[in-house]
Protein backbone atom coordinates (compact mmCIF):
# COMPACT_ATOMS: atom_id res chain seq x y z
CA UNK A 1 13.62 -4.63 -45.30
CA UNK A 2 11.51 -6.76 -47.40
CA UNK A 3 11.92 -10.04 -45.54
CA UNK A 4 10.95 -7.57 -42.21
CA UNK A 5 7.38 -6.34 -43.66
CA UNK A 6 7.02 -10.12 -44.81
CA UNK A 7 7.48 -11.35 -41.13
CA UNK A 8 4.91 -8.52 -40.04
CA UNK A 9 2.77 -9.01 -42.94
CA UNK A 10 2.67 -12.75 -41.38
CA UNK A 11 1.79 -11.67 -37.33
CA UNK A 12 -0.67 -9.26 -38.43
CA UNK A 13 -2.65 -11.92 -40.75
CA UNK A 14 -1.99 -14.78 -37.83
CA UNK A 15 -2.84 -12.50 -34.92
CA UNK A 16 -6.00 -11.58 -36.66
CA UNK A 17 -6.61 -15.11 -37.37
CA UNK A 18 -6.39 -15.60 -33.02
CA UNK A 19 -9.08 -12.96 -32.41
CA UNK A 20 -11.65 -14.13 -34.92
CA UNK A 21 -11.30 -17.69 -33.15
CA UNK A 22 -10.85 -16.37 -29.83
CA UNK A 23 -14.49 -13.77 -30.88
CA UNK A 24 -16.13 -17.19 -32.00
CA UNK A 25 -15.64 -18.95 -28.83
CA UNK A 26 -16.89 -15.90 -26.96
CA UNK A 27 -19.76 -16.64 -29.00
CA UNK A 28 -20.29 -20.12 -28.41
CA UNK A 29 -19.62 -19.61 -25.01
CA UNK A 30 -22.17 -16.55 -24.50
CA UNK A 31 -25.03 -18.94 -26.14
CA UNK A 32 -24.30 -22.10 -24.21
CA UNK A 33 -25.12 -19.69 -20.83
CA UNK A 34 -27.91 -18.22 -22.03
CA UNK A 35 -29.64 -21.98 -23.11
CA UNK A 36 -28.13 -22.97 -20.02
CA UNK A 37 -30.14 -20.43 -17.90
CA UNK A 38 -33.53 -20.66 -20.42
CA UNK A 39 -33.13 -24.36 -19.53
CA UNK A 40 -32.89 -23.67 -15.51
CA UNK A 41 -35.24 -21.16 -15.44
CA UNK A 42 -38.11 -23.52 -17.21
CA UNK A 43 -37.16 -26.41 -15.34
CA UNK A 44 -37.42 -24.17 -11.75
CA UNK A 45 -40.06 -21.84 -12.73
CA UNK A 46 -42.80 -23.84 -15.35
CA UNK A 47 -45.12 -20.95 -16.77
CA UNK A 48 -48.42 -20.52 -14.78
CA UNK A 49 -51.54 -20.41 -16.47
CA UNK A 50 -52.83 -17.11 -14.89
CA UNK A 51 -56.42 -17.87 -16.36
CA UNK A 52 -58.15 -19.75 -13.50
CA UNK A 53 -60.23 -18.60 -10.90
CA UNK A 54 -59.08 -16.05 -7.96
CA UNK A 55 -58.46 -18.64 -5.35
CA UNK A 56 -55.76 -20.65 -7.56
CA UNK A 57 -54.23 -17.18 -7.96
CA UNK A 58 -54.59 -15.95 -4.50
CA UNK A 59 -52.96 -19.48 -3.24
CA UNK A 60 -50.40 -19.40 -6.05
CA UNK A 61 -48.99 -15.98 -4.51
CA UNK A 62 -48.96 -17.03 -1.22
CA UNK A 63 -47.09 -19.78 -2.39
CA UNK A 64 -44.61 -17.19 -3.40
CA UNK A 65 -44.64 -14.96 -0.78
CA UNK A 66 -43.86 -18.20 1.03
CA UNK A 67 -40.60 -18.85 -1.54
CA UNK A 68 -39.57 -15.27 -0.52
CA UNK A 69 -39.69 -15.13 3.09
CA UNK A 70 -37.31 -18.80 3.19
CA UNK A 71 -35.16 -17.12 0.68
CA UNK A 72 -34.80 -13.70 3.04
CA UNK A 73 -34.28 -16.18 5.82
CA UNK A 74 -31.10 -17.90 4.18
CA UNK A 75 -30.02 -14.79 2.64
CA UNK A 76 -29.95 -13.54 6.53
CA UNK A 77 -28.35 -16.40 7.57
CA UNK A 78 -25.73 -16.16 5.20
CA UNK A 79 -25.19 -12.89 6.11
CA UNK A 80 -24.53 -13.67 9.81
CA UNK A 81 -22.47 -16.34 8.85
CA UNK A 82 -19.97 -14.19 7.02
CA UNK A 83 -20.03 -11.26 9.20
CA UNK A 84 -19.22 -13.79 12.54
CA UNK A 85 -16.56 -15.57 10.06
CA UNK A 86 -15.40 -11.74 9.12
CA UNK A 87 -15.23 -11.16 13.06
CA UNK A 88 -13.26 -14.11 13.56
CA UNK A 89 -10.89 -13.49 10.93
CA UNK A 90 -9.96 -9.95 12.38
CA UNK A 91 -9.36 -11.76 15.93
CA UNK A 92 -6.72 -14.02 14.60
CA UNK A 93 -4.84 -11.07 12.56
CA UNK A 94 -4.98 -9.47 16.17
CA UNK A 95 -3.78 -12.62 17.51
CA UNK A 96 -0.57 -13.60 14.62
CA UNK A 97 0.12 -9.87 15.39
CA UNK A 98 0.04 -10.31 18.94
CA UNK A 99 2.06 -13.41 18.62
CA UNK A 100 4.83 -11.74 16.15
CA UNK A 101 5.31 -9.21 18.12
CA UNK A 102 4.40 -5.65 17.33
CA UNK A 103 6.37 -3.98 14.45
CA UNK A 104 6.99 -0.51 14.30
CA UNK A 105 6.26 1.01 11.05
CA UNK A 106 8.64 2.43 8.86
CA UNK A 107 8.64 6.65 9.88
CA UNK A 108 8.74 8.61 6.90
CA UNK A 109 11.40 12.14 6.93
CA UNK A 110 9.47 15.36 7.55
CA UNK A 111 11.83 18.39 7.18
CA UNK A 112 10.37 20.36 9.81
CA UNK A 113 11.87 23.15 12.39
CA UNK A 114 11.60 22.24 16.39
CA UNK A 115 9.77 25.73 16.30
CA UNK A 116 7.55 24.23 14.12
CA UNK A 117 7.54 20.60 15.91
CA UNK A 118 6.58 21.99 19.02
CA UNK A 119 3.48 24.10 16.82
CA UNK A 120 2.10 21.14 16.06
CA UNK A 121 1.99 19.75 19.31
CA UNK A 122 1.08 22.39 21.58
CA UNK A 123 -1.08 24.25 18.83
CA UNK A 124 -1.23 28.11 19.64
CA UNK A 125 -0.03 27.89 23.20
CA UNK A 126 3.58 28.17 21.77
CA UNK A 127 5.42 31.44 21.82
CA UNK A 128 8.67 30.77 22.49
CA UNK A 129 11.21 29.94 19.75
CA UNK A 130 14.30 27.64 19.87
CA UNK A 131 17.06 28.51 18.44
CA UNK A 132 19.31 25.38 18.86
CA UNK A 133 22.39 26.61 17.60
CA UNK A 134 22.64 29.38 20.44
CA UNK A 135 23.93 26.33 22.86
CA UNK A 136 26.58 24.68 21.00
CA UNK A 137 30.22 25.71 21.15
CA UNK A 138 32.08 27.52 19.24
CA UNK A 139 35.05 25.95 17.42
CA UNK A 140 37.57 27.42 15.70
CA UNK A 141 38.83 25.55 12.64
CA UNK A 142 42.42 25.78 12.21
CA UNK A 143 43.61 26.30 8.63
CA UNK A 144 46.43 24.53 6.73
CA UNK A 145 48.35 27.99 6.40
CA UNK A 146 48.90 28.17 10.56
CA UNK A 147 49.86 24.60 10.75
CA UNK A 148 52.51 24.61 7.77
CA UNK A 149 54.20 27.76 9.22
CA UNK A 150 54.83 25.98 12.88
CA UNK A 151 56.57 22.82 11.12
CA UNK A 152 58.19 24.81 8.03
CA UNK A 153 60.92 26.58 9.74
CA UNK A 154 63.23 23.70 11.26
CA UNK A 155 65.97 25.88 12.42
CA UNK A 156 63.97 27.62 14.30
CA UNK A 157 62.45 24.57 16.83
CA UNK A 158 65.92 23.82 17.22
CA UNK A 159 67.24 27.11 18.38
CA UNK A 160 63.76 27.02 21.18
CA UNK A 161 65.16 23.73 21.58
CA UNK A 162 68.86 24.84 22.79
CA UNK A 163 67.45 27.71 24.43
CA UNK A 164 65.58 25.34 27.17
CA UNK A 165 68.25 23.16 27.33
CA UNK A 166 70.45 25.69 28.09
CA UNK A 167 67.94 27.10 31.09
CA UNK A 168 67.92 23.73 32.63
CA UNK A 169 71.55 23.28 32.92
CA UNK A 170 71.90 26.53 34.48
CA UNK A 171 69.55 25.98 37.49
């Protein structure tokens, strides 16, 4: 029992050990993006000094109305791009289907009545019930009792025997 909390003891304390490295990398990882992105964003986008006259800022926002409108263009693009691609994509799953032949799908079991079958498809039209059972023929199942008394009493096929033998040889 001792050596068992030791071994515990041990994956607890090493497990631990895992997360705080795994936690510092998350870390590192988290603040490499971020300078990453800081240096992106200053190398795209270089502060403006907003401080001149109207017609450096009036041209300056054109300039990025201008950005806009080329981005909304590609974005748009894009967009038709991957819908026609999407509608493409559809066509040739119609077309493997097509080509595989079509498979029916597996039918699940519903426990339902032909009263209640023919409900369903005919809605409230249906008045009549079916009784299903009222068709089939009756059988009559013979029990072992009947069968054992015809074969149990030996002497007494023989006699019926002797008895027909006897009518033949006196026509």
């Amino acid at each position: 029992k001792l050596f068992k909390n030791i071994v515990t003891d041990r994956e607890k304390h090493q497990k631990s050990l895992m997360l705080q490295i795994a936690a510092n990398w998350l870390e590192q990882e988290e603040k490499e993006i971020a300078d990453a992105k800081e240096a992106y964003m200053a190398e795209k986008c270089p502060t403006r000094d907003l401080n001149g006259d109207q017609a450096a800022l009036m041209e300056y926002c054109k300039k990025l109305y201008q950005a806009l409108d080329k981005i909304d263009e590609d974005r748009y693009d894009a967009e038709a791009k991957v819908a026609k691609s999407d509608k493409e994509i559809a066509d040739l799953k119609l077309k493997v289907i097509e080509l595989a032949g079509v498979k029916k799908p597996a039918l699940k079991k519903v426990r339902m009545s032909a009263d209640a079958m023919l409900q369903a498809l005919l809605g409230g039209k249906h008045k009549v019930t079916m009784d299903l059972r009222a068709n089939l023929k009756q059988v009559k199942k013979e029990t072992k009792e009947e069968s054992a008394e015809g074969v149990g009493d030996w002497r007494k096929n023989i006699e019926d025997k002797a008895d027909r033998k006897k009518m033949f040889e006196t026509s």
